[in-house]
PDB file of N, CA and C in Angstrom:
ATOM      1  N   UNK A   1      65.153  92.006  82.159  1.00  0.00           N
ATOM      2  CA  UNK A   1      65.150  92.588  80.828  1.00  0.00           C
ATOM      3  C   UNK A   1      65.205  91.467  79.800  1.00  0.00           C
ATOM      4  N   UNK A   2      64.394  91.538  78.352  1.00  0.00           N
ATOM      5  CA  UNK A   2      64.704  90.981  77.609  1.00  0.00           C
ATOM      6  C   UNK A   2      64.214  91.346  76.487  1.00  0.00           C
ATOM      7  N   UNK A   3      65.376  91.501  75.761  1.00  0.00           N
ATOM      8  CA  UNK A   3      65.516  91.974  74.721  1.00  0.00           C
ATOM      9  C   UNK A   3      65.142  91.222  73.568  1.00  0.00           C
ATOM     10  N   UNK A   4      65.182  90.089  73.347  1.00  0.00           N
ATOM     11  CA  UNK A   4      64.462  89.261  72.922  1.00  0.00           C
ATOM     12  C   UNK A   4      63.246  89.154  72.629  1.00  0.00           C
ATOM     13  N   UNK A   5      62.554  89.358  74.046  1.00  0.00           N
ATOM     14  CA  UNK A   5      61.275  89.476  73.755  1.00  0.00           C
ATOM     15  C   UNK A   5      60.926  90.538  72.822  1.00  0.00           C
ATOM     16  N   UNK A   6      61.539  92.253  73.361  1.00  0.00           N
ATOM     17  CA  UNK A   6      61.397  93.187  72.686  1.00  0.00           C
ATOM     18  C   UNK A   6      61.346  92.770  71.453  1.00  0.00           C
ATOM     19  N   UNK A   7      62.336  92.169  71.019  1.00  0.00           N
ATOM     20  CA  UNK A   7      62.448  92.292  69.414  1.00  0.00           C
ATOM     21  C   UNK A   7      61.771  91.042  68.369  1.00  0.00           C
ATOM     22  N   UNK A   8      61.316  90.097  69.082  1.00  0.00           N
ATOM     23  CA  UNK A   8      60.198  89.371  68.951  1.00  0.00           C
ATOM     24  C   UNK A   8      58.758  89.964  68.535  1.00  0.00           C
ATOM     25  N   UNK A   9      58.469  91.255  69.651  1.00  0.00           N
ATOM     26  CA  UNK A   9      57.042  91.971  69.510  1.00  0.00           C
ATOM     27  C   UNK A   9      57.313  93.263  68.542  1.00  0.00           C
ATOM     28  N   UNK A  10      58.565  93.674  68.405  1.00  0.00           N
ATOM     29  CA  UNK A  10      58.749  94.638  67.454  1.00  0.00           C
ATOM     30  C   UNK A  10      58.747  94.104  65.604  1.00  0.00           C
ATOM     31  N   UNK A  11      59.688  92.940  65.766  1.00  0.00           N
ATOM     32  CA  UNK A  11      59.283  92.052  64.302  1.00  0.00           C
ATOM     33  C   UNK A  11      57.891  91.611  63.972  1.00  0.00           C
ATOM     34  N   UNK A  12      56.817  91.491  64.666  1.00  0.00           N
ATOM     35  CA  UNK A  12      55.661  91.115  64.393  1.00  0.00           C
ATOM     36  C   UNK A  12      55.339  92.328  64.281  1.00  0.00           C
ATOM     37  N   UNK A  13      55.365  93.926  64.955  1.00  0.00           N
ATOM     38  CA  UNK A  13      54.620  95.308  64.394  1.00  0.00           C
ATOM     39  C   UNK A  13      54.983  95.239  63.202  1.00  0.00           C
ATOM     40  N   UNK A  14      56.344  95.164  62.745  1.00  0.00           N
ATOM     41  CA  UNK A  14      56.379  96.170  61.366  1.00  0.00           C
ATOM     42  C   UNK A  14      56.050  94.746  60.475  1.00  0.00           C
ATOM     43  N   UNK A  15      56.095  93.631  60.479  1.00  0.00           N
ATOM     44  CA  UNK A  15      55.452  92.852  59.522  1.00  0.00           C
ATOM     45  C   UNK A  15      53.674  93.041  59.113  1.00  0.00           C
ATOM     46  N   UNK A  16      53.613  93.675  60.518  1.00  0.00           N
ATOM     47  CA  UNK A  16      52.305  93.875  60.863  1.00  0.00           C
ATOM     48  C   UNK A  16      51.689  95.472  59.610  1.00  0.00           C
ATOM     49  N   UNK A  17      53.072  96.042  59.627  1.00  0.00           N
ATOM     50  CA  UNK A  17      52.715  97.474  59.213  1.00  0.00           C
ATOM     51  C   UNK A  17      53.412  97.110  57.578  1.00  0.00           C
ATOM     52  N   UNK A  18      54.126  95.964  57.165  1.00  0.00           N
ATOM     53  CA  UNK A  18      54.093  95.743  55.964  1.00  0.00           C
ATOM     54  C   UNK A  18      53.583  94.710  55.308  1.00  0.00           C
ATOM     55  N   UNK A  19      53.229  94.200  55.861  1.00  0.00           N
ATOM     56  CA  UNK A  19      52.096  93.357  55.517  1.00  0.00           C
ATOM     57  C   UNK A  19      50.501  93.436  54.983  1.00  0.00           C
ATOM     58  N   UNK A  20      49.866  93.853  56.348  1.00  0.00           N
ATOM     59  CA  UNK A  20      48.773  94.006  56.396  1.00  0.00           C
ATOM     60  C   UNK A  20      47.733  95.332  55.066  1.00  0.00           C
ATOM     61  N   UNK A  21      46.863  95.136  54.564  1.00  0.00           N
ATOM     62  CA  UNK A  21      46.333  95.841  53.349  1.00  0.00           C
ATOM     63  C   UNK A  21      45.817  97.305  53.630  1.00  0.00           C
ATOM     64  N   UNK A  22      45.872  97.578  55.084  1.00  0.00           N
ATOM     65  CA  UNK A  22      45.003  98.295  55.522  1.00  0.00           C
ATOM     66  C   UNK A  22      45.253  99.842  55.174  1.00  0.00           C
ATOM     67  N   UNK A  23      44.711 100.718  55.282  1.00  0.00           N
ATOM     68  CA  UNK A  23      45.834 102.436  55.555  1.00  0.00           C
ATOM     69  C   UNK A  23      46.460 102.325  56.972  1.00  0.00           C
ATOM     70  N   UNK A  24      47.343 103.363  56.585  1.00  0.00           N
ATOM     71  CA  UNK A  24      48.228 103.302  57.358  1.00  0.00           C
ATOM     72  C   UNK A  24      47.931 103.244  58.374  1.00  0.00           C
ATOM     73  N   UNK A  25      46.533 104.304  59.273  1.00  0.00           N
ATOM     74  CA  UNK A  25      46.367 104.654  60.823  1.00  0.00           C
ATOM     75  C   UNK A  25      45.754 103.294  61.546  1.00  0.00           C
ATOM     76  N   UNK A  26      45.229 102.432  60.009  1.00  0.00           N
ATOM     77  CA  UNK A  26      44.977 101.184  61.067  1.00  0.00           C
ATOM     78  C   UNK A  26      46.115  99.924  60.907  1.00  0.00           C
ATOM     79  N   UNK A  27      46.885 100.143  60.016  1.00  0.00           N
ATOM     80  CA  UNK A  27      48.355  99.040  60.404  1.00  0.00           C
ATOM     81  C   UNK A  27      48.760  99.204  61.445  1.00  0.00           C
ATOM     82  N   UNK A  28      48.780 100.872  61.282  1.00  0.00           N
ATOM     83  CA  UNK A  28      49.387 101.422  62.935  1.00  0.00           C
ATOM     84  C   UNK A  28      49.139 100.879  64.432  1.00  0.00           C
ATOM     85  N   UNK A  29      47.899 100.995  64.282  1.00  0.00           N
ATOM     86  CA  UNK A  29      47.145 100.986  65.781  1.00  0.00           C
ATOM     87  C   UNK A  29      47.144  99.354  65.450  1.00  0.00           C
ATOM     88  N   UNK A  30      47.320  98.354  64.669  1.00  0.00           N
ATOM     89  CA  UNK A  30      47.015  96.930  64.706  1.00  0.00           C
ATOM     90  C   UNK A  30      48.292  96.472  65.087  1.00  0.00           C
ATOM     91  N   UNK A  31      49.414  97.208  64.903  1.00  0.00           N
ATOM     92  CA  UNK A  31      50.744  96.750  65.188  1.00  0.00           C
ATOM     93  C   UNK A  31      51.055  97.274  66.264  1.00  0.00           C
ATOM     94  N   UNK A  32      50.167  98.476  67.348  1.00  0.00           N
ATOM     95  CA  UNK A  32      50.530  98.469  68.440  1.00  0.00           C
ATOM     96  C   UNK A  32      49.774  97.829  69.543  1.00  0.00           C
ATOM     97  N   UNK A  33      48.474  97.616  69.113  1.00  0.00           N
ATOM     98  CA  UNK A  33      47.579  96.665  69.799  1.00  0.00           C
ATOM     99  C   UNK A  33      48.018  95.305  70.330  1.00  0.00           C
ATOM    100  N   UNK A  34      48.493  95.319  68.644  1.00  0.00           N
ATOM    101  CA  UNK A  34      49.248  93.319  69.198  1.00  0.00           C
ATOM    102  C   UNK A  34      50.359  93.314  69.319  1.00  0.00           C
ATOM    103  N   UNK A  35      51.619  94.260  69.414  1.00  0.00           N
ATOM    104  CA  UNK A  35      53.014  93.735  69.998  1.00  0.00           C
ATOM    105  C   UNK A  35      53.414  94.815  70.585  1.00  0.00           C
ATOM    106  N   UNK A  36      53.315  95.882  70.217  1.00  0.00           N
ATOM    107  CA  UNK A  36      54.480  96.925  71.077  1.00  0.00           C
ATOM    108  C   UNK A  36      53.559  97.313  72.645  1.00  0.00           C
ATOM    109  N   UNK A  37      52.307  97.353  72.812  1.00  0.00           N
ATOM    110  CA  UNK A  37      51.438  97.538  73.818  1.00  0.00           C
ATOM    111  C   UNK A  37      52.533  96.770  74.965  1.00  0.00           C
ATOM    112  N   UNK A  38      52.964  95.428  74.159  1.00  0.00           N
ATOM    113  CA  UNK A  38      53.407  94.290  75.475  1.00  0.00           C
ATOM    114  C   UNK A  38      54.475  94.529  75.944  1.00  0.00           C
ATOM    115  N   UNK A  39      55.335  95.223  75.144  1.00  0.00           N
ATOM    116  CA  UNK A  39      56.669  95.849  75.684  1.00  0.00           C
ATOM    117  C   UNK A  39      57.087  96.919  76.736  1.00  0.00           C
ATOM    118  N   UNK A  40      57.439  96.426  77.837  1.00  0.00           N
ATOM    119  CA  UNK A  40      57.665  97.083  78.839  1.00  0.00           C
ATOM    120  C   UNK A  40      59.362  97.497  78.633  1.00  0.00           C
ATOM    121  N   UNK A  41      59.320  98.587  79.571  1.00  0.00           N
ATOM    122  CA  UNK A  41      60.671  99.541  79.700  1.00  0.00           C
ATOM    123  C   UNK A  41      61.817  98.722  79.559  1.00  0.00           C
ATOM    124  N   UNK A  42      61.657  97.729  80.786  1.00  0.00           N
ATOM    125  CA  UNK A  42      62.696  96.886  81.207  1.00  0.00           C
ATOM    126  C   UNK A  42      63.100  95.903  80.306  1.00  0.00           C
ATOM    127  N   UNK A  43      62.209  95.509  79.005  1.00  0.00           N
ATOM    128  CA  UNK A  43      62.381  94.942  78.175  1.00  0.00           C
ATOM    129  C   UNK A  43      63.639  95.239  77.347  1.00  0.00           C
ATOM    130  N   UNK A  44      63.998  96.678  77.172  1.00  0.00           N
ATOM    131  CA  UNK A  44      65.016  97.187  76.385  1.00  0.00           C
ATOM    132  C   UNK A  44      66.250  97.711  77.734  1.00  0.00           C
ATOM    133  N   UNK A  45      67.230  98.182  77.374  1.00  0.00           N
ATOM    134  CA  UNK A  45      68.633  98.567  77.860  1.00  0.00           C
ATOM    135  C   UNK A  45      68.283 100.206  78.324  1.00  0.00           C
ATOM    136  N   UNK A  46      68.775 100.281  79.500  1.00  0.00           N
ATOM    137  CA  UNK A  46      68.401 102.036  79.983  1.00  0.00           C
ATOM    138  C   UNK A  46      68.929 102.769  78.905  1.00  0.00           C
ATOM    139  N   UNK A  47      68.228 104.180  78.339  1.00  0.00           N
ATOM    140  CA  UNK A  47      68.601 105.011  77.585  1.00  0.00           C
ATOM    141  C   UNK A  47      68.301 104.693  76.432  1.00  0.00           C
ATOM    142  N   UNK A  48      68.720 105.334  75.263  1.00  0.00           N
ATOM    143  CA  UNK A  48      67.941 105.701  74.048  1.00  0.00           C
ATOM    144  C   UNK A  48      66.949 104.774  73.635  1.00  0.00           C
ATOM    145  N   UNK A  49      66.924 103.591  73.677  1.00  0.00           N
ATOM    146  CA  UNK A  49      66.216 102.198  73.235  1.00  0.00           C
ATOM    147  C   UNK A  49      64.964 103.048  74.101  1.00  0.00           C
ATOM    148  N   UNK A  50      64.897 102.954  75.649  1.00  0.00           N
ATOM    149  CA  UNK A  50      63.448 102.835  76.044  1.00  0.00           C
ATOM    150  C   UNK A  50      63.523 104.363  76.146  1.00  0.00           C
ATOM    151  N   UNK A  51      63.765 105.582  75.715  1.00  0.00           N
ATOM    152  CA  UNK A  51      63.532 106.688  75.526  1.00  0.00           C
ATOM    153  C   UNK A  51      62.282 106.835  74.301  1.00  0.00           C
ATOM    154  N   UNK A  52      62.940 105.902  73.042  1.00  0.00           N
ATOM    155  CA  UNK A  52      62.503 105.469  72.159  1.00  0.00           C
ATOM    156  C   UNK A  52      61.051 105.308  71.603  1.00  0.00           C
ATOM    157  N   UNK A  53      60.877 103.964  72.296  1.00  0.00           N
ATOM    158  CA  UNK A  53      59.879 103.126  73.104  1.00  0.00           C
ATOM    159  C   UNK A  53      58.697 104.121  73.700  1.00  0.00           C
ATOM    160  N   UNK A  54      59.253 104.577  75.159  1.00  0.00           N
ATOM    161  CA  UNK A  54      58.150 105.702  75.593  1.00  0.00           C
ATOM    162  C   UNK A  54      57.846 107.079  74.733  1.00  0.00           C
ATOM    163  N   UNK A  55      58.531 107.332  73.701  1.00  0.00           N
ATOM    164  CA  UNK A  55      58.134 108.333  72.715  1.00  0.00           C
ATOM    165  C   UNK A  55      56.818 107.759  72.004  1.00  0.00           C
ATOM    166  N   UNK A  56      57.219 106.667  71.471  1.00  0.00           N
ATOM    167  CA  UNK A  56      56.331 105.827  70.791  1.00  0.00           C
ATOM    168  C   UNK A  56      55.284 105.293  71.279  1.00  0.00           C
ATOM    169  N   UNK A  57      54.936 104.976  72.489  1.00  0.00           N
ATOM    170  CA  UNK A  57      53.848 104.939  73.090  1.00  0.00           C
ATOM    171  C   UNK A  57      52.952 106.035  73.750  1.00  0.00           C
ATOM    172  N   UNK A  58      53.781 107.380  73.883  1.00  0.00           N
ATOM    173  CA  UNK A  58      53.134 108.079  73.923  1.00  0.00           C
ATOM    174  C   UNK A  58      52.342 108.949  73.087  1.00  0.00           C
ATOM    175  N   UNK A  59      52.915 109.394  72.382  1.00  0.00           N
ATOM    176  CA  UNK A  59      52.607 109.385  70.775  1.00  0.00           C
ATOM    177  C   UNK A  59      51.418 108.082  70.570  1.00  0.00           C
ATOM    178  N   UNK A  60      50.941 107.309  70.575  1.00  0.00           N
ATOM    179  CA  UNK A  60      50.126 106.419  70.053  1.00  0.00           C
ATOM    180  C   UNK A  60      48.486 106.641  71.366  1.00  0.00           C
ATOM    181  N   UNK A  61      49.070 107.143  72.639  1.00  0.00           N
ATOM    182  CA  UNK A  61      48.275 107.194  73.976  1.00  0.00           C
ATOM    183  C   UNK A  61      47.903 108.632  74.280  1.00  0.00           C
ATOM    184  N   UNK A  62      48.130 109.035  73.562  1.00  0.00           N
ATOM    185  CA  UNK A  62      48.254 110.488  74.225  1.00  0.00           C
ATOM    186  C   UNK A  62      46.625 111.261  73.894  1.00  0.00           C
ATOM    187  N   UNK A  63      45.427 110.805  73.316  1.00  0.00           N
ATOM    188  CA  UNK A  63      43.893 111.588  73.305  1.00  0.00           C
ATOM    189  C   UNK A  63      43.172 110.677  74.223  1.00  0.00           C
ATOM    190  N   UNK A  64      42.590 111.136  75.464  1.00  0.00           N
ATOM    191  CA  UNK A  64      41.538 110.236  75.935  1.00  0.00           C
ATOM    192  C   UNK A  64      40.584 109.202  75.324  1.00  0.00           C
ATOM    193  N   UNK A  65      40.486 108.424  76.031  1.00  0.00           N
ATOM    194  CA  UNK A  65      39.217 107.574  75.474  1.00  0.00           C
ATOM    195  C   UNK A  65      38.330 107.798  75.469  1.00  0.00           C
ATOM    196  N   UNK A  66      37.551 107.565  74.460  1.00  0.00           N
ATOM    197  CA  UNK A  66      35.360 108.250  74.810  1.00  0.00           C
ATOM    198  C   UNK A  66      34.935 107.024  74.407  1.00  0.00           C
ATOM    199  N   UNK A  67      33.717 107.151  75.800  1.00  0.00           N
ATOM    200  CA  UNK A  67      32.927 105.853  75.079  1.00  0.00           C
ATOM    201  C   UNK A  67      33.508 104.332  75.597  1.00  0.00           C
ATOM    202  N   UNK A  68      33.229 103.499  74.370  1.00  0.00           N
ATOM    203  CA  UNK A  68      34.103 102.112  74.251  1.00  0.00           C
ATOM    204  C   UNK A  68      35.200 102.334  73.611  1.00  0.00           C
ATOM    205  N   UNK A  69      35.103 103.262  73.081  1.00  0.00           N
ATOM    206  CA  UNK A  69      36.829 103.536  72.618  1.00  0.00           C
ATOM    207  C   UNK A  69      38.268 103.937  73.134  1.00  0.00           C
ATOM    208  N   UNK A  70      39.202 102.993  73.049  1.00  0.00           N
ATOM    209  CA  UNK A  70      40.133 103.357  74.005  1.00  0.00           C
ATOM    210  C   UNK A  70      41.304 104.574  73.917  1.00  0.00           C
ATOM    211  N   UNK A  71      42.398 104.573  74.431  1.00  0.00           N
ATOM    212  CA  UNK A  71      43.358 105.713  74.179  1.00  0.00           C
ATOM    213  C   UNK A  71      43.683 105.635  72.412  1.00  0.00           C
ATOM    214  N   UNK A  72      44.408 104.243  72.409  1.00  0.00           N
ATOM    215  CA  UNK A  72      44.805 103.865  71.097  1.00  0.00           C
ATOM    216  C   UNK A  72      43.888 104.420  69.662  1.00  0.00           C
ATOM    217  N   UNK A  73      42.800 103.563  70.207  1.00  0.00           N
ATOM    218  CA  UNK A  73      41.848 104.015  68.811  1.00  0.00           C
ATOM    219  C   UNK A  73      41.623 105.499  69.204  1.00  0.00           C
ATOM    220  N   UNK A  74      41.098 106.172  69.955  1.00  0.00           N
ATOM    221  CA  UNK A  74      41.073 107.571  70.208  1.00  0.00           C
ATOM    222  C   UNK A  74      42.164 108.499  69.478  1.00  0.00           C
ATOM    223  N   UNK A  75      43.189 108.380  69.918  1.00  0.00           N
ATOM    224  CA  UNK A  75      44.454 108.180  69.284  1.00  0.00           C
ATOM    225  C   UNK A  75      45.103 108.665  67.539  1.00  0.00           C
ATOM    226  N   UNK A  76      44.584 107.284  67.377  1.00  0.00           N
ATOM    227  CA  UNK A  76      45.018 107.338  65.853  1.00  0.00           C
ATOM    228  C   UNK A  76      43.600 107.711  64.932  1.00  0.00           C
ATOM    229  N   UNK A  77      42.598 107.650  65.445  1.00  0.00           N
ATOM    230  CA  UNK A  77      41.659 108.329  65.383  1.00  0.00           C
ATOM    231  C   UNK A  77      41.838 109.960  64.303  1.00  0.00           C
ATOM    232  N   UNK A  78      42.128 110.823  65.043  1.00  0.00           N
ATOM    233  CA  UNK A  78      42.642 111.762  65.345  1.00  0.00           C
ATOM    234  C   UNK A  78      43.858 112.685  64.803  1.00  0.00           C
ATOM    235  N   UNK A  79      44.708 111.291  64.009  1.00  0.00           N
ATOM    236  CA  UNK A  79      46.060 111.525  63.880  1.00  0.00           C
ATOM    237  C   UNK A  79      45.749 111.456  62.106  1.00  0.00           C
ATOM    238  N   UNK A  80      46.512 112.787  61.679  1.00  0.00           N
ATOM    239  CA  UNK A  80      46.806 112.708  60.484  1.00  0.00           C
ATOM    240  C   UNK A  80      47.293 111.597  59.343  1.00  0.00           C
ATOM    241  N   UNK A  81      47.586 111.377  58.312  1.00  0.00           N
ATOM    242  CA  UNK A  81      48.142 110.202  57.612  1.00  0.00           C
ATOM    243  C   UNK A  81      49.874 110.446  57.675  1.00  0.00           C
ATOM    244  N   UNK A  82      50.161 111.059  57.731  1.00  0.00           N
ATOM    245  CA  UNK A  82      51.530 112.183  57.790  1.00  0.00           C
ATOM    246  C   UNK A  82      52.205 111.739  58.969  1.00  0.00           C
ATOM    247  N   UNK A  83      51.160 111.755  60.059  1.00  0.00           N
ATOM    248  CA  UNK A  83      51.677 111.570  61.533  1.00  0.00           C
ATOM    249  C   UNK A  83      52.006 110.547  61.965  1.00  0.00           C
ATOM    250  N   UNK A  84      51.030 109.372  61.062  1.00  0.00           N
ATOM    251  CA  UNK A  84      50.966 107.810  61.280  1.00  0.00           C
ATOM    252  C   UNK A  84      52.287 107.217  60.690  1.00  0.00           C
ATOM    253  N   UNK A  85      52.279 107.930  59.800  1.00  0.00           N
ATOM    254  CA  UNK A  85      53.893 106.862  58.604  1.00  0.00           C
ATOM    255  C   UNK A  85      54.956 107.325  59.376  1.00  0.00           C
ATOM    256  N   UNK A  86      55.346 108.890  59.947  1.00  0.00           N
ATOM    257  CA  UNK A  86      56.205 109.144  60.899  1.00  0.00           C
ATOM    258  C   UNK A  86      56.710 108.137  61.979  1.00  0.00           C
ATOM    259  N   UNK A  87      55.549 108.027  62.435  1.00  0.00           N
ATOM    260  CA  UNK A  87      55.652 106.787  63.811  1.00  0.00           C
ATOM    261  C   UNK A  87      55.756 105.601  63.223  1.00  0.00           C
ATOM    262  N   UNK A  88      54.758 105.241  62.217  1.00  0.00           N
ATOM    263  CA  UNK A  88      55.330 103.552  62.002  1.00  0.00           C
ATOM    264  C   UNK A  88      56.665 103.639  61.413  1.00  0.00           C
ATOM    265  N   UNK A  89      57.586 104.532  60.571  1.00  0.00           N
ATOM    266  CA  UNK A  89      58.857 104.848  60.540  1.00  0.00           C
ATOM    267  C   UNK A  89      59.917 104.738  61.517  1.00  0.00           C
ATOM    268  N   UNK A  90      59.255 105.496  62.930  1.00  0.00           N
ATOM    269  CA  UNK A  90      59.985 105.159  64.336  1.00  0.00           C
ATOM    270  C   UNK A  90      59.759 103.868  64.706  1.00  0.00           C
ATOM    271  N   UNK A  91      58.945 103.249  64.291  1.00  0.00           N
ATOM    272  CA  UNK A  91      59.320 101.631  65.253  1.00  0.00           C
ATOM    273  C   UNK A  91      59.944 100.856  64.191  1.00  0.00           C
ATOM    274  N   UNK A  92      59.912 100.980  62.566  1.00  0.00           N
ATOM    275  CA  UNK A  92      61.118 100.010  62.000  1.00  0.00           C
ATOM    276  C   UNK A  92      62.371 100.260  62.395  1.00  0.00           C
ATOM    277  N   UNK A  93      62.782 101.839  62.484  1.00  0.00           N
ATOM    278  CA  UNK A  93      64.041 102.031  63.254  1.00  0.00           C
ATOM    279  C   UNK A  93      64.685 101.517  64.502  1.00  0.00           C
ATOM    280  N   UNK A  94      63.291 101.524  65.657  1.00  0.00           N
ATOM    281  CA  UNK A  94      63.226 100.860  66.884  1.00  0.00           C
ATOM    282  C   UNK A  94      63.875  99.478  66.765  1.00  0.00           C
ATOM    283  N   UNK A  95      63.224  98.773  65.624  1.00  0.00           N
ATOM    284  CA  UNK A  95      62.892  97.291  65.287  1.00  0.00           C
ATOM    285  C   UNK A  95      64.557  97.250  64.966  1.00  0.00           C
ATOM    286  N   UNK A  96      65.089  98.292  64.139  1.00  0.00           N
ATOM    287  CA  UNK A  96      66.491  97.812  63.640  1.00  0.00           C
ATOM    288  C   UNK A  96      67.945  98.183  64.884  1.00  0.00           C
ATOM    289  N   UNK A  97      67.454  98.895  65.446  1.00  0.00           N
ATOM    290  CA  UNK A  97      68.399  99.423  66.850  1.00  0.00           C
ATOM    291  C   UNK A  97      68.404  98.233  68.274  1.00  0.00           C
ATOM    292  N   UNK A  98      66.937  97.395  67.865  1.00  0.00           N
ATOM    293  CA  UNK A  98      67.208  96.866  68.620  1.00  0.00           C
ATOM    294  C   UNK A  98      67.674  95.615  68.213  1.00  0.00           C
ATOM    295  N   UNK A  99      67.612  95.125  66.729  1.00  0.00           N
ATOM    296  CA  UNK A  99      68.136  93.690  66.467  1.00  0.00           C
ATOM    297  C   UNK A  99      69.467  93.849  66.837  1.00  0.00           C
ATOM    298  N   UNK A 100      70.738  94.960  66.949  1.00  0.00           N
ATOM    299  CA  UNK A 100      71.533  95.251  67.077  1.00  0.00           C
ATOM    300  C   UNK A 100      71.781  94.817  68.137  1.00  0.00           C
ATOM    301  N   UNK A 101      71.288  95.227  69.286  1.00  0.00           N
ATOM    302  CA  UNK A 101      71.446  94.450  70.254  1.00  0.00           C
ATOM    303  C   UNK A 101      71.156  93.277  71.168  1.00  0.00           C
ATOM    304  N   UNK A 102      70.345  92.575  70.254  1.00  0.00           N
ATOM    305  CA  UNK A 102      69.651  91.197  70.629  1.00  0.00           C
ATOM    306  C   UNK A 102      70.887  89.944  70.223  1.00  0.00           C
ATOM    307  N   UNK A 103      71.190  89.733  72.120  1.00  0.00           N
ATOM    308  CA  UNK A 103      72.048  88.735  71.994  1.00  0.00           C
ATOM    309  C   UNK A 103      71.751  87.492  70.912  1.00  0.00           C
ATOM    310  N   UNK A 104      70.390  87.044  70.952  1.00  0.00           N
ATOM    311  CA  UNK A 104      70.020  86.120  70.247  1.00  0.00           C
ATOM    312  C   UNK A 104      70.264  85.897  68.889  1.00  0.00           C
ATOM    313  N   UNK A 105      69.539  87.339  68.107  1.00  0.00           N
ATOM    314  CA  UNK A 105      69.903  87.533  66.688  1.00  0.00           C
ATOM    315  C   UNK A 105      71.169  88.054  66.111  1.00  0.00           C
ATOM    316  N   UNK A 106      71.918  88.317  67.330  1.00  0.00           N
ATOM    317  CA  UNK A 106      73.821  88.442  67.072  1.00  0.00           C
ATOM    318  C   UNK A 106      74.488  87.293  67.715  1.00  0.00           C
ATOM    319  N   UNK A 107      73.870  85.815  67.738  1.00  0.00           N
ATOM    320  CA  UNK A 107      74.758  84.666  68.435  1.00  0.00           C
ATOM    321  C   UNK A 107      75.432  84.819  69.512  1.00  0.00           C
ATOM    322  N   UNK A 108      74.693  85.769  70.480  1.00  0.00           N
ATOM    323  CA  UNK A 108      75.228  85.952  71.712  1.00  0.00           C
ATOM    324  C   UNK A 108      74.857  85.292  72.956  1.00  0.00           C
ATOM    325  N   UNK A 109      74.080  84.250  72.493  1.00  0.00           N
ATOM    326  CA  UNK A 109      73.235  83.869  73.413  1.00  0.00           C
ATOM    327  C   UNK A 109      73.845  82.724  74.288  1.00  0.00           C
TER     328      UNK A 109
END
């Protein structure tokens, strides 16, 4: 597990989702493309953290792909503007539940 990492790839989404100029459904899908995609289960602590996590990826995976297009873009594709700020909402929360517990960014290291 490392949590670290987690919260490494979660600080680059939402910089990603406040940063970037775009609408929302493509900050979205650009901030899960490039960091939260990489985050595996084991990355976070059993229970609510990767409950979290797999909400959030499913939610982002959940319309088939057509074509060259994959789940993601399929995806958000699809997804209202309403639906998108919801979720990028759930991963700053993600982002802040987990600095909480990142030995690193609490001098635990």
């Amino acid at each position: 597990m490392s949590v670290s990492y987690a919260y490494e790839k979660l600080m680059i989404a939402v910089m990603t989702l406040a940063t970037n100029r775009a609408e929302i459904k493509s900050r979205l899908q650009d901030a899960f493309i490039s960091s939260l995609i990489h985050i595996r289960p084991d990355d976070l602590p059993e229970g609510e953290l990767r409950d979290k996590l797999k909400t959030i990826k499913d939610d982002m995976t959940w319309t088939p792909a057509q074509g060259d297009e994959g789940t993601v873009a399929a995806t958000v594709r699809g997804m209202l503007d309403e639906d998108a700020q919801k979720i990028a909402e759930r991963i700053v929360s993600l982002f802040l539940d987990v600095r909480r517990v990142d030995p690193i960014e609490n001098g635990r290291a």
